[in-house]
Structure formats: C-alpha cells, structure tokens
Protein backbone atom coordinates (compact mmCIF):
# COMPACT_ATOMS: atom_id res chain seq x y z
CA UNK A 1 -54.83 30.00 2.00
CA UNK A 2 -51.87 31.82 2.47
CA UNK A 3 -48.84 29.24 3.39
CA UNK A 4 -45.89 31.30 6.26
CA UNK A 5 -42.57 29.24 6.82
CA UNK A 6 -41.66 29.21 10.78
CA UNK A 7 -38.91 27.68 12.37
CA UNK A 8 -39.70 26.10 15.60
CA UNK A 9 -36.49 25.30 17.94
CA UNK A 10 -36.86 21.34 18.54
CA UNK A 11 -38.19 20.71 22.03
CA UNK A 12 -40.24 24.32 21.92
CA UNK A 13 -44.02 23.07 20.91
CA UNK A 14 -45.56 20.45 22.93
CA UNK A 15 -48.26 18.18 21.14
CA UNK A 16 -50.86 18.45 23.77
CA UNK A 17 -53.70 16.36 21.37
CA UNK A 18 -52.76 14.32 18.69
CA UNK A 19 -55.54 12.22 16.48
CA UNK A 20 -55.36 9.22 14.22
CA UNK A 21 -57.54 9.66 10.97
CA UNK A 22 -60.83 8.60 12.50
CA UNK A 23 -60.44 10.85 15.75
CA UNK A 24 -59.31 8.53 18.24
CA UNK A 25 -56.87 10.04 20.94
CA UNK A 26 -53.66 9.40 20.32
CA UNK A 27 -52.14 11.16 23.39
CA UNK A 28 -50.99 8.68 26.20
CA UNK A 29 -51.12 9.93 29.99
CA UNK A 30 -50.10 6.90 31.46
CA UNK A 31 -46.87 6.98 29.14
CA UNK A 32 -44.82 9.92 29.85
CA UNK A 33 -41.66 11.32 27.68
CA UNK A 34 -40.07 14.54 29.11
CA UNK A 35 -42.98 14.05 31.40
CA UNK A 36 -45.58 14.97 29.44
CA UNK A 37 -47.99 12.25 27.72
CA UNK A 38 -46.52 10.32 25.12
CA UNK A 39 -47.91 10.36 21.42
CA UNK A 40 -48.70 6.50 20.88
CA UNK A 41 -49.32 4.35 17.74
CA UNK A 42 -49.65 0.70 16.86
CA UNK A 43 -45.90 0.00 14.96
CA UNK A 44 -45.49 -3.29 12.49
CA UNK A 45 -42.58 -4.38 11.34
CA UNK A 46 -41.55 -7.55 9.59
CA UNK A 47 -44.39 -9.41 11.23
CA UNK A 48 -44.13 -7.46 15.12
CA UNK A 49 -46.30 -5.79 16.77
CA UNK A 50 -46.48 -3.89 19.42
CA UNK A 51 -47.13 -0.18 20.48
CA UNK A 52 -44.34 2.66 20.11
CA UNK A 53 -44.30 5.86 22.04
CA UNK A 54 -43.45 9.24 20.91
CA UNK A 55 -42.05 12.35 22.31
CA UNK A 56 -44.66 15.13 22.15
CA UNK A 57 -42.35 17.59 21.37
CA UNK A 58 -41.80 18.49 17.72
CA UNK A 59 -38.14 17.90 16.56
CA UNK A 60 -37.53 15.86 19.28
CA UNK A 61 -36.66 12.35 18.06
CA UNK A 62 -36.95 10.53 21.51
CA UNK A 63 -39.34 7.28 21.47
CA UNK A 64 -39.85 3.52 22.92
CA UNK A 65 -40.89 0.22 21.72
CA UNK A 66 -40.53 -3.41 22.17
CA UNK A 67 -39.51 -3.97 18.63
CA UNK A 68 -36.25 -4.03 17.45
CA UNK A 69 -35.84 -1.32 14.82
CA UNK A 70 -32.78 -0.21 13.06
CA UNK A 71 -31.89 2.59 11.25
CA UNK A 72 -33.46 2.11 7.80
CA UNK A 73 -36.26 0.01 8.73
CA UNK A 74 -39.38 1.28 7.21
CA UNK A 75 -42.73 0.48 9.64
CA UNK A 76 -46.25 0.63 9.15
CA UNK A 77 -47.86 2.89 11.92
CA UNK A 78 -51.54 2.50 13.23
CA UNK A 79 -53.74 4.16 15.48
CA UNK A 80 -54.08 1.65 18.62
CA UNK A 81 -57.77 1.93 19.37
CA UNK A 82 -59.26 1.47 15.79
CA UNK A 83 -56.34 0.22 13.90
CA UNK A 84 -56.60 3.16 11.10
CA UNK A 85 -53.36 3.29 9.50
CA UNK A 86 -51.61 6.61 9.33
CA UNK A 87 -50.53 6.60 6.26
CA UNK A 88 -50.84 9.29 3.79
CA UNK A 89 -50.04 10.05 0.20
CA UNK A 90 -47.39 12.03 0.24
CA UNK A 91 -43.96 10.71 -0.52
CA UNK A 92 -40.72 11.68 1.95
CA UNK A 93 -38.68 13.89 -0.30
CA UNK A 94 -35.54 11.98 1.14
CA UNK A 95 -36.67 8.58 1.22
CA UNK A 96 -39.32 8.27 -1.30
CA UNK A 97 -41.73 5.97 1.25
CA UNK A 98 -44.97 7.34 2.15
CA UNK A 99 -44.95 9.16 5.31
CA UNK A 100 -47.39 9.29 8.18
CA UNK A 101 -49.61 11.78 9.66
CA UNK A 102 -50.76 12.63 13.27
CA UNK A 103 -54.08 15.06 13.04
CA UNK A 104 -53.91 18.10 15.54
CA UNK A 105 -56.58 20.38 16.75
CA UNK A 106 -58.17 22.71 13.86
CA UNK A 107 -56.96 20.97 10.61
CA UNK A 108 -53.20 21.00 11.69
CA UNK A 109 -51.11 18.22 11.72
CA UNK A 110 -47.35 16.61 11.80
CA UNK A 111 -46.09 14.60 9.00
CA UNK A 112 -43.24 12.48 9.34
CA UNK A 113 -40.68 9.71 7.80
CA UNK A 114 -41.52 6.25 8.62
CA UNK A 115 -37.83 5.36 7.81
CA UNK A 116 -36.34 4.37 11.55
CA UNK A 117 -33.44 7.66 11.45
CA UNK A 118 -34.68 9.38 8.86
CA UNK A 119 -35.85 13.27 10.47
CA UNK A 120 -37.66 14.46 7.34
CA UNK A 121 -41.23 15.90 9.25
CA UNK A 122 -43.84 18.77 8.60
CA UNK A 123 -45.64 20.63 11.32
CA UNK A 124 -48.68 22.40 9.57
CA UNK A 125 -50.91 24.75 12.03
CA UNK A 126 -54.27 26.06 10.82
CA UNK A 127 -55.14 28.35 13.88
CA UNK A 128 -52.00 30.24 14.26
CA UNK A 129 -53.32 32.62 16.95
CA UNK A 130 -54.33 29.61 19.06
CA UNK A 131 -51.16 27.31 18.94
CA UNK A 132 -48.94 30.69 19.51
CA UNK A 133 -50.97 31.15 22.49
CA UNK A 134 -50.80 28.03 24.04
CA UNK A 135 -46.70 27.88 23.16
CA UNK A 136 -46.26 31.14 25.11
CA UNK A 137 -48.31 30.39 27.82
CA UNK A 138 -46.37 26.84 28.06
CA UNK A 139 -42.50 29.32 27.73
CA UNK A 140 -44.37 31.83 30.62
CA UNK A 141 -45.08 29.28 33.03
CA UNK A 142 -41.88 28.56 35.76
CA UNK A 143 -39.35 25.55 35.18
CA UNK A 144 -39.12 23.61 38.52
C-alpha cells in the first residue's frame, strides 16, 4: 500500500466513530467537547480510576477527568465497556512509552502519546475518498 503524508490543520477532522480493539463504541453523546461527542476511555493512574474525555477533533489537545494528571504522567488507557486496553506496540519516538490507539472506520486509526503533555500522535486513513468526503461536507455546512 502506497503510504501519502497530509497535513491536517488541528481542529479540521472531526472523529465521528472511534473503536477500542474489540469494537466497542468509544464515542460519547452524552459528553460533549466543542459540542460534538466526546472520545471516552477508562484512564489509570497510580492506582485511580476513572473515565477521561477527549476532544474529537484531531490536534486538538482539549480533555476532562477526575484524576489529577500532570505533565509527565504516563497512564494506562482502556476501553470503558470491555476494559480492552489500548495499548499498542509501537514506541513514541519522543518518549519511548508505548502509545495508544483509537480504531476508526475502514482500518484507520489515531495513535497517540500516553505521556500527560506530550503531542506526539498519528492519524492513519485507509478510505481516503470517504474521510475527504465527510471533512468537506462537515467545512460546507454553515457555522451558526
């Protein structure tokens, strides 16, 4: 397979369905960020639990938890409905931890840094036709 480099302005692609490893949902509708359904995991850290919400645009760093995390911390991220962990293999190439993956539609996915600050991430889109699509329909449609 061929491999194309795009740059994506951060806040321009919307997540619309995010999966954990054994297909569960990930996408929250009764959490909203930038009013659009938050992507949501189980976090751990040093013994806490709880669940952490994430912005659904790419490049946008926004989220919200009850734990305490500081830049540096390193947590554990699970799916919430099946408690799958989405960890994968592959190291950060900044912070040497392994990072964590969030399955999209048709083989895609987003990779990212577990490391609380650190903004090393991957978008990787399989049906290119069909996620340009949807991100100019999403740029046509008017901002109230």
């Amino acid at each position: 397979m061929e491999e194309i480099t795009v740059r994506v302005p951060s806040g321009k692609f919307r997540i619309k369905e995010g999966r954990c490893p054994n297909g569960c949902s990930l996408m929250n509708k009764k959490k909203l960020l930038s009013g659009k359904p938050a992507i949501t995991a189980e976090v751990r850290l040093r013994g806490d639990v709880s669940l952490i919400h994430f912005n659904p645009y790419y490049g946008v760093y926004e989220y919200e938890t009850d734990v305490d995390l500081h830049p540096g911390d390193s947590v554990d991220l699970y799916c919430p409905h099946c408690k799958a962990s989405l960890t994968v293999p592959e190291l950060c190439g900044m912070c040497r931890v392994h990072m964590f993956a969030i399955q999209l539609p048709d083989g895609g996915e987003v990779r990212a840094c577990p490391i609380v600050g650190c903004r090393n991430h991957r978008l990787t889109i399989i049906d290119l036709d069909a996620q340009f699509a949807e991100f100019y329909e999403e740029e046509r449609k008017p901002k109230m």
